[in-house]
N, C-alpha and C. Protein backbone atom coordinates (compact mmCIF):
# COMPACT_ATOMS: atom_id res chain seq x y z
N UNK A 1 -29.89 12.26 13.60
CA UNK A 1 -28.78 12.95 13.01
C UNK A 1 -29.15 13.38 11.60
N UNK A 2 -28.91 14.68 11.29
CA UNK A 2 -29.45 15.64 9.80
C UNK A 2 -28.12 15.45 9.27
N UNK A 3 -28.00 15.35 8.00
CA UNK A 3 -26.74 15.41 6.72
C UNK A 3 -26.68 17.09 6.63
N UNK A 4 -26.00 17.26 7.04
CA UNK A 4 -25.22 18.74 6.58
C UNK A 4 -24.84 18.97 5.08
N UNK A 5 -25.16 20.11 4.76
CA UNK A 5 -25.31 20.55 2.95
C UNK A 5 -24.28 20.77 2.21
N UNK A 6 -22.88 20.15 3.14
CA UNK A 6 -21.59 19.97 2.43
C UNK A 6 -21.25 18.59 2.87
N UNK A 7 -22.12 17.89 3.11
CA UNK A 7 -21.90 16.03 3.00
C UNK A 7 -21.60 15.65 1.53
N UNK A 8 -21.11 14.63 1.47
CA UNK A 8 -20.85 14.44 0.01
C UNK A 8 -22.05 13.51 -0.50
N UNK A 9 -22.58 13.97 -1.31
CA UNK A 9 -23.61 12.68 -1.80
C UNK A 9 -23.68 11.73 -2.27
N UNK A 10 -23.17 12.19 -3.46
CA UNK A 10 -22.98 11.37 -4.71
C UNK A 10 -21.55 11.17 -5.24
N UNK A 11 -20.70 9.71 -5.12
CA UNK A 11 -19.69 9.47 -5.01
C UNK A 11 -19.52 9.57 -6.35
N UNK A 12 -18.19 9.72 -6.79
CA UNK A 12 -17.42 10.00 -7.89
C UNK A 12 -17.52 8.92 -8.99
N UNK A 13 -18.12 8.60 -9.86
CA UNK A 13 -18.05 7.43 -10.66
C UNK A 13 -16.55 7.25 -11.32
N UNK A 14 -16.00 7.97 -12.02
CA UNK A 14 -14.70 7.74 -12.58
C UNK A 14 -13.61 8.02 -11.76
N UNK A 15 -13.52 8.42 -10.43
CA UNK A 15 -12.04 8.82 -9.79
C UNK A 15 -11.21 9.25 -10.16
N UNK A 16 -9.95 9.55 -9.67
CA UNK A 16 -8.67 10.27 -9.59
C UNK A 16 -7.92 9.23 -10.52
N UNK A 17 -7.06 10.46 -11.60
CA UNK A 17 -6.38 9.07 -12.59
C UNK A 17 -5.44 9.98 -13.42
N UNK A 18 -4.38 9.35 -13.46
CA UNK A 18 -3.14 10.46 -13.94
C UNK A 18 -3.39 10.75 -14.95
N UNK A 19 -2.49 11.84 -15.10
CA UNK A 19 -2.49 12.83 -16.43
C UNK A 19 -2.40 12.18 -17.83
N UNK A 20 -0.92 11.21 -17.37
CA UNK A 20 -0.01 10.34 -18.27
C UNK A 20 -0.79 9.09 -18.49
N UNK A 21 -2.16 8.60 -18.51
CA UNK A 21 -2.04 7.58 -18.71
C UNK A 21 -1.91 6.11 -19.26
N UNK A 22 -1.41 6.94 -20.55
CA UNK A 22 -0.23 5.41 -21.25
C UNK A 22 0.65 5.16 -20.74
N UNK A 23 1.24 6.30 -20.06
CA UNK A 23 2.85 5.70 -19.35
C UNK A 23 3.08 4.92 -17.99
N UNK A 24 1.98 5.11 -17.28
CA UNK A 24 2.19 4.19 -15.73
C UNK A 24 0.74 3.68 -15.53
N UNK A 25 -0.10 3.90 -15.57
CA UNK A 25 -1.50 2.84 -15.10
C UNK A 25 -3.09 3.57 -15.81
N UNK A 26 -3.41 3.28 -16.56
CA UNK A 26 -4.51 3.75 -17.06
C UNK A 26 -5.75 3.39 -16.03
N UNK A 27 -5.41 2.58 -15.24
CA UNK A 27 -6.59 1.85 -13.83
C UNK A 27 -7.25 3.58 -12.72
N UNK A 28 -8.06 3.52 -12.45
CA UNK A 28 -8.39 4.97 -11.12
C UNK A 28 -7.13 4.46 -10.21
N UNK A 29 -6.74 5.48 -9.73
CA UNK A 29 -5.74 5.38 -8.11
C UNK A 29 -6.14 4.49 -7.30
N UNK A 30 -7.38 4.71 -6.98
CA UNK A 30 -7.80 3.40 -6.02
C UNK A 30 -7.83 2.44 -6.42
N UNK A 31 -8.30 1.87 -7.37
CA UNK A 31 -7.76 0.41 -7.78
C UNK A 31 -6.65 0.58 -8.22
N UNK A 32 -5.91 0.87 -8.18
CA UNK A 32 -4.38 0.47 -8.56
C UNK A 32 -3.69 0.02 -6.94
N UNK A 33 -4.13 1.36 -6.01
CA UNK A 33 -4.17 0.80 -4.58
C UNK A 33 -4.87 -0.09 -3.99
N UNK A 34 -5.92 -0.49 -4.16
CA UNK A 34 -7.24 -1.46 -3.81
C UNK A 34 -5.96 -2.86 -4.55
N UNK A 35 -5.72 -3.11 -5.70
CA UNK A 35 -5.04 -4.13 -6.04
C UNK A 35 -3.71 -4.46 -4.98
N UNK A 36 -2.99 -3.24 -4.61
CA UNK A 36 -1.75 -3.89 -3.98
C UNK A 36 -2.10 -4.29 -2.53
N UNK A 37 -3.68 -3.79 -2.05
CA UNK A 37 -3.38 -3.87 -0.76
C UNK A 37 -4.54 -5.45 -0.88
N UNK A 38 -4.59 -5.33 -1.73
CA UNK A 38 -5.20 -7.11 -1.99
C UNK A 38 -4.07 -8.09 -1.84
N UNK A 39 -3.45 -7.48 -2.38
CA UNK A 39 -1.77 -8.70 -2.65
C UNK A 39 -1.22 -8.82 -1.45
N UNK A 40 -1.21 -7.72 -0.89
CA UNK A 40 -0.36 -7.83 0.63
C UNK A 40 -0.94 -8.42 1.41
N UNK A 41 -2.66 -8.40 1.78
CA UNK A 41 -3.45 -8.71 2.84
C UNK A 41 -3.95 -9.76 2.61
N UNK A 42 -4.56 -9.57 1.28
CA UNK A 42 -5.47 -10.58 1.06
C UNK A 42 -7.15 -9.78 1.27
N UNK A 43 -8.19 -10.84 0.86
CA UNK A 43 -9.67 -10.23 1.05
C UNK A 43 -10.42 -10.83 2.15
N UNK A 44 -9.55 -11.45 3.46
CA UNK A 44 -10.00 -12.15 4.53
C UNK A 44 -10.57 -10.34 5.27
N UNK A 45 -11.49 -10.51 6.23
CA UNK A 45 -12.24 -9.40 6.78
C UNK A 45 -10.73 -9.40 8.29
N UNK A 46 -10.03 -10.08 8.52
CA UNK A 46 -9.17 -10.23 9.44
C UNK A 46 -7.80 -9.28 8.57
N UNK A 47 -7.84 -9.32 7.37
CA UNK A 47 -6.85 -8.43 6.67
C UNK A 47 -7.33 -7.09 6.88
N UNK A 48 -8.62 -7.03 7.12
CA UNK A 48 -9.28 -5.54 7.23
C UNK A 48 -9.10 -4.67 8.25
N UNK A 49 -9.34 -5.68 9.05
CA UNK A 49 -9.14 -5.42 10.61
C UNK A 49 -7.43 -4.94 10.74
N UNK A 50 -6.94 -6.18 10.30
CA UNK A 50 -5.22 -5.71 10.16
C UNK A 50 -5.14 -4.20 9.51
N UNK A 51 -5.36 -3.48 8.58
CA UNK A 51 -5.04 -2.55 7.95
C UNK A 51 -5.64 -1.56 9.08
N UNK A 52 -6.74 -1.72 9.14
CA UNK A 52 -7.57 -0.59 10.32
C UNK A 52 -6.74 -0.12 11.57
N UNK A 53 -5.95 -1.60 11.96
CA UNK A 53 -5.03 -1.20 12.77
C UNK A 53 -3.65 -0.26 12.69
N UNK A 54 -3.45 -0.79 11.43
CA UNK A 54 -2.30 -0.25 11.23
C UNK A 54 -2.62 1.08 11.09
N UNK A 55 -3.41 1.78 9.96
CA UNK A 55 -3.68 3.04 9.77
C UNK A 55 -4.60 4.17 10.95
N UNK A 56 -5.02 3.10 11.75
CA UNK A 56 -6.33 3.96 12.74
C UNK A 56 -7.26 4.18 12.02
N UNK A 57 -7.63 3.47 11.14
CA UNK A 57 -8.98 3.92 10.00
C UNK A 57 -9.81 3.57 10.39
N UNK A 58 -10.84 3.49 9.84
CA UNK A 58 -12.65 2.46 10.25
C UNK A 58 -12.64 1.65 9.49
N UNK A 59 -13.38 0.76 10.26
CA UNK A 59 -13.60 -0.47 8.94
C UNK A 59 -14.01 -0.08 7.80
N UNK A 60 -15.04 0.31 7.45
CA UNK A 60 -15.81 0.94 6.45
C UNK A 60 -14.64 1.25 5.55
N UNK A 61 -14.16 2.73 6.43
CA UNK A 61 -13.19 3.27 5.05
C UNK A 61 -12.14 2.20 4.74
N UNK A 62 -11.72 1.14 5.26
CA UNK A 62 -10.82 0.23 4.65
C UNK A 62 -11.32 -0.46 3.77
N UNK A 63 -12.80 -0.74 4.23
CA UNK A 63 -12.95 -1.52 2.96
C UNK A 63 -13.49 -0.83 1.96
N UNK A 64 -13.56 0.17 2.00
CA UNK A 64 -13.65 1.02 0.65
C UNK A 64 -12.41 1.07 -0.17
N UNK A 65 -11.28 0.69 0.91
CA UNK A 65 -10.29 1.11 0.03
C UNK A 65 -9.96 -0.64 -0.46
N UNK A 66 -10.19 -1.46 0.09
CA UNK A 66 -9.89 -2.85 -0.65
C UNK A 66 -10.76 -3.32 -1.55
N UNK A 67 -12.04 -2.37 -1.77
CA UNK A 67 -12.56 -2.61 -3.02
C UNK A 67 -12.45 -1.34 -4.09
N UNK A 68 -11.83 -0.81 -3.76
CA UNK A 68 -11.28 0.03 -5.21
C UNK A 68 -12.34 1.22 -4.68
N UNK A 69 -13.30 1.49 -4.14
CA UNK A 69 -14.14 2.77 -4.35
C UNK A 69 -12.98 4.06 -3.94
N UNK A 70 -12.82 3.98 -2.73
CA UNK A 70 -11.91 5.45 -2.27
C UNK A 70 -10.52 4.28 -2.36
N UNK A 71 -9.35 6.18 -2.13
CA UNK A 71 -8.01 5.87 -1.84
C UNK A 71 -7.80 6.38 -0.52
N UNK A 72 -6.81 5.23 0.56
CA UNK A 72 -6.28 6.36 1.12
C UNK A 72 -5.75 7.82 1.44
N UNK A 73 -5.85 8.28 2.32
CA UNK A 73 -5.55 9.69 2.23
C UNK A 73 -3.77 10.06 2.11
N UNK A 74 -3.65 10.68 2.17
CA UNK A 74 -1.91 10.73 1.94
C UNK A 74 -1.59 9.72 3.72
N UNK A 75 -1.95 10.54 4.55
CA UNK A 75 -1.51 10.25 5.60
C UNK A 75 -1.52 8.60 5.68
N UNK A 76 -2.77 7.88 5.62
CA UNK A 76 -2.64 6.36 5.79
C UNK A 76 -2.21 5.71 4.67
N UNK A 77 -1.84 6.45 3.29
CA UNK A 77 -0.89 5.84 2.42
C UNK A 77 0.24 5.86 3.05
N UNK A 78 1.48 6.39 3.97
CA UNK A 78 2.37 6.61 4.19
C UNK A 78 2.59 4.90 5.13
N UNK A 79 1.37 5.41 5.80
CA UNK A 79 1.07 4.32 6.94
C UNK A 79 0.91 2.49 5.99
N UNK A 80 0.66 2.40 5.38
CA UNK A 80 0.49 1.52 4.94
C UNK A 80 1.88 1.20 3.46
N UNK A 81 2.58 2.39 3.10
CA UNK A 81 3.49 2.20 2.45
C UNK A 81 4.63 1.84 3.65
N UNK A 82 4.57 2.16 4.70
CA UNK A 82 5.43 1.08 6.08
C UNK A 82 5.30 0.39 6.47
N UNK A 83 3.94 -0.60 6.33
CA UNK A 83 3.91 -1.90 6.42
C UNK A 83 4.27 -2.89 4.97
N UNK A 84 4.22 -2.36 4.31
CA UNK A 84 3.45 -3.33 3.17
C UNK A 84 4.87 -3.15 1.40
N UNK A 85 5.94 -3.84 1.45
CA UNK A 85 6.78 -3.56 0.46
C UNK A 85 5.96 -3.37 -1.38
N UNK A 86 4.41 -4.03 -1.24
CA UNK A 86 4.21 -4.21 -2.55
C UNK A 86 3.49 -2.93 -2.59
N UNK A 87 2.72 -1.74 -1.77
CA UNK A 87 2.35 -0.66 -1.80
C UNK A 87 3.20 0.33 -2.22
N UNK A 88 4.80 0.01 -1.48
CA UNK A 88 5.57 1.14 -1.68
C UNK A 88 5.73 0.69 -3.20
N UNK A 89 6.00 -0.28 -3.72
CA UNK A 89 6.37 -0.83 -4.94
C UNK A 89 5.34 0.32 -6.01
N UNK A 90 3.91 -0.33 -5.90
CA UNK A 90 3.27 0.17 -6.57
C UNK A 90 3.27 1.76 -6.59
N UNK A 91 3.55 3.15 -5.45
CA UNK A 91 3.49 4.22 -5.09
C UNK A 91 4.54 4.49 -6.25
N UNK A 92 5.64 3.89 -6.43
CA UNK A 92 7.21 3.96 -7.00
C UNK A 92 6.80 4.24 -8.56
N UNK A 93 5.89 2.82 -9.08
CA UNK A 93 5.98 2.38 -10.11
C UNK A 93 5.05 3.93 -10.65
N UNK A 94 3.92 4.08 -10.11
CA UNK A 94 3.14 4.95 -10.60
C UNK A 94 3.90 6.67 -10.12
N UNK A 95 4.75 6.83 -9.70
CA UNK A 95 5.63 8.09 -9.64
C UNK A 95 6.17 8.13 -11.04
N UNK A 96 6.32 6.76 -11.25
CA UNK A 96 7.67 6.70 -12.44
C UNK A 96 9.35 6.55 -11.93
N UNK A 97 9.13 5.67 -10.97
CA UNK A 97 10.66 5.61 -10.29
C UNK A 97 10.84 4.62 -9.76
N UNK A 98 11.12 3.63 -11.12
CA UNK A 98 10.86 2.30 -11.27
C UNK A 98 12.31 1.72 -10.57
N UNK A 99 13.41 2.76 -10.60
CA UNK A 99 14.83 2.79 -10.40
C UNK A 99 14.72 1.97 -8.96
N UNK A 100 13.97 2.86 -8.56
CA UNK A 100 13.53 2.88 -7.00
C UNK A 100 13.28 1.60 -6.28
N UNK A 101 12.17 0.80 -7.04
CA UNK A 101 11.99 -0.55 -6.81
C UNK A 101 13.00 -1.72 -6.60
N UNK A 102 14.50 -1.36 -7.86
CA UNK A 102 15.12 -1.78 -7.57
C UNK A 102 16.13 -2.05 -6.73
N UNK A 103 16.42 -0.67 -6.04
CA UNK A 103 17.35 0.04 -5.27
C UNK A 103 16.82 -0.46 -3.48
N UNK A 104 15.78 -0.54 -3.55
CA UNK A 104 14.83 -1.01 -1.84
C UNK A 104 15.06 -2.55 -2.17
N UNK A 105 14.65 -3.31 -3.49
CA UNK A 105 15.22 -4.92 -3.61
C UNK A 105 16.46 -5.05 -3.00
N UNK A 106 17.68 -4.38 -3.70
CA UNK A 106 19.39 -4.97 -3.39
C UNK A 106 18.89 -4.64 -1.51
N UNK A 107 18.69 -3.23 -0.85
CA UNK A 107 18.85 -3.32 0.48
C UNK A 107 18.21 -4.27 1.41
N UNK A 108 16.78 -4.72 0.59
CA UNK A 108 16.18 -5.93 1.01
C UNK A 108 17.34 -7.33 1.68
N UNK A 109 17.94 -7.06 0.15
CA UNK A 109 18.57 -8.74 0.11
C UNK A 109 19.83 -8.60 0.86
N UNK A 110 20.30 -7.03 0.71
CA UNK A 110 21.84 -6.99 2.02
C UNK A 110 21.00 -7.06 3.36
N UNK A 111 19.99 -6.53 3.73
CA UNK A 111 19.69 -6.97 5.68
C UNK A 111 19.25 -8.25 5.46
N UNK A 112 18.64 -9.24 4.29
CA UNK A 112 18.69 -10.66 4.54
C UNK A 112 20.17 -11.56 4.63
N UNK A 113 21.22 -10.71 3.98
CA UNK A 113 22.31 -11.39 3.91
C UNK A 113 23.14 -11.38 4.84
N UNK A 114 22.99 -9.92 6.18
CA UNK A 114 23.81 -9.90 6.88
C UNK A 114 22.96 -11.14 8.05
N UNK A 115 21.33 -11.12 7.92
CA UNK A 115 20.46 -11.60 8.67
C UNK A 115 21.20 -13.38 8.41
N UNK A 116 21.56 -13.74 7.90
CA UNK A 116 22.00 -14.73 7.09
C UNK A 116 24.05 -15.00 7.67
N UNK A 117 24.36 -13.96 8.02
CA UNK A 117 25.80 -14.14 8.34
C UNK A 117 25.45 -14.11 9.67
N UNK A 118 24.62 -13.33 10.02
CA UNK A 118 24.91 -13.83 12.10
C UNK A 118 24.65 -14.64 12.14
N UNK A 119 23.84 -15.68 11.60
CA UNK A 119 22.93 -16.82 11.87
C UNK A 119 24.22 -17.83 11.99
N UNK A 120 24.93 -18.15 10.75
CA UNK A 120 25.99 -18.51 10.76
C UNK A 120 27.05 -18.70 11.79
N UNK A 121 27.34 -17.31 12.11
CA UNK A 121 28.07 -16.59 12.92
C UNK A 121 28.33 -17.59 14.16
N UNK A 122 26.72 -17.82 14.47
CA UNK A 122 25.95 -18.11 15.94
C UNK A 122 26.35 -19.32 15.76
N UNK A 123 26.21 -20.35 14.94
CA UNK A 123 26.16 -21.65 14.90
C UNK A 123 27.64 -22.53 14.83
N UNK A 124 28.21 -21.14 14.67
CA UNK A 124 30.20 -21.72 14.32
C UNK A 124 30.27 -21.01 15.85
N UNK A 125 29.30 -20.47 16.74
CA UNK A 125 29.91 -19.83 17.88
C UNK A 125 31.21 -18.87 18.18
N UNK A 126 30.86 -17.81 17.02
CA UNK A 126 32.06 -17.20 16.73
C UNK A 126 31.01 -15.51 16.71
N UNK A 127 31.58 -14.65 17.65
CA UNK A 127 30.75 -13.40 17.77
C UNK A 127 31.26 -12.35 17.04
């Protein structure tokens, strides 16, 4: 197999990194993502596998993305901002819509609370 003369060669040393950045993360995109999807998964090679699944990715490119080199693409950010509450967190924080974080917390804690009244519900045997 020959490398075709629009292969990429030589990977990006500094990466993708906002405009603003005193105001939300002076870190490259990918490690700012590489960090949350550490928090969620963890650095077990079985977390890798987990993400691969979720997104349909390759191993490889996952673990590029759990060590900070690449970012997901939009598409398996989406995919992985639906598994994973501390991704969407981080997506929020670095939009600047910190509001946001809070607003997905309260609905968090109302489907734990109603999760929390059937339980109840069930145990007084009352439907």
């Amino acid at each position: 197999m020959s490398f075709q003369k629009t292969d990429r060669k030589v990977q990006s040393k500094t990466g993708k990194t906002f405009h603003d950045r005193g105001r939300y993360d002076s870190r490259p995109f990918a490690e700012v993502i590489a960090a949350a999807v550490l928090a969620e998964w963890g650095e077990t090679s079985s977390a890798r596998k987990e993400v691969g699944r979720i997104t349909r990715a390759n191993e490889r490119t996952v673990r590029n993305w759990f060590e900070g080199r690449n970012s997901p693409s939009g598409e398996n950010l989406v995919c992985l901002i639906r598994h994973s509450d501390v991704v969407l967190e981080t997506v929020l924080r670095l939009s600047g819509r910190q509001e946001l974080v809070q607003v997905a917390a309260v609905l968090e804690l109302r489907d734990r609370l109603q999760s929390i009244v059937v339980a109840i519900d069930e145990l007084q045997g009352v439907r």
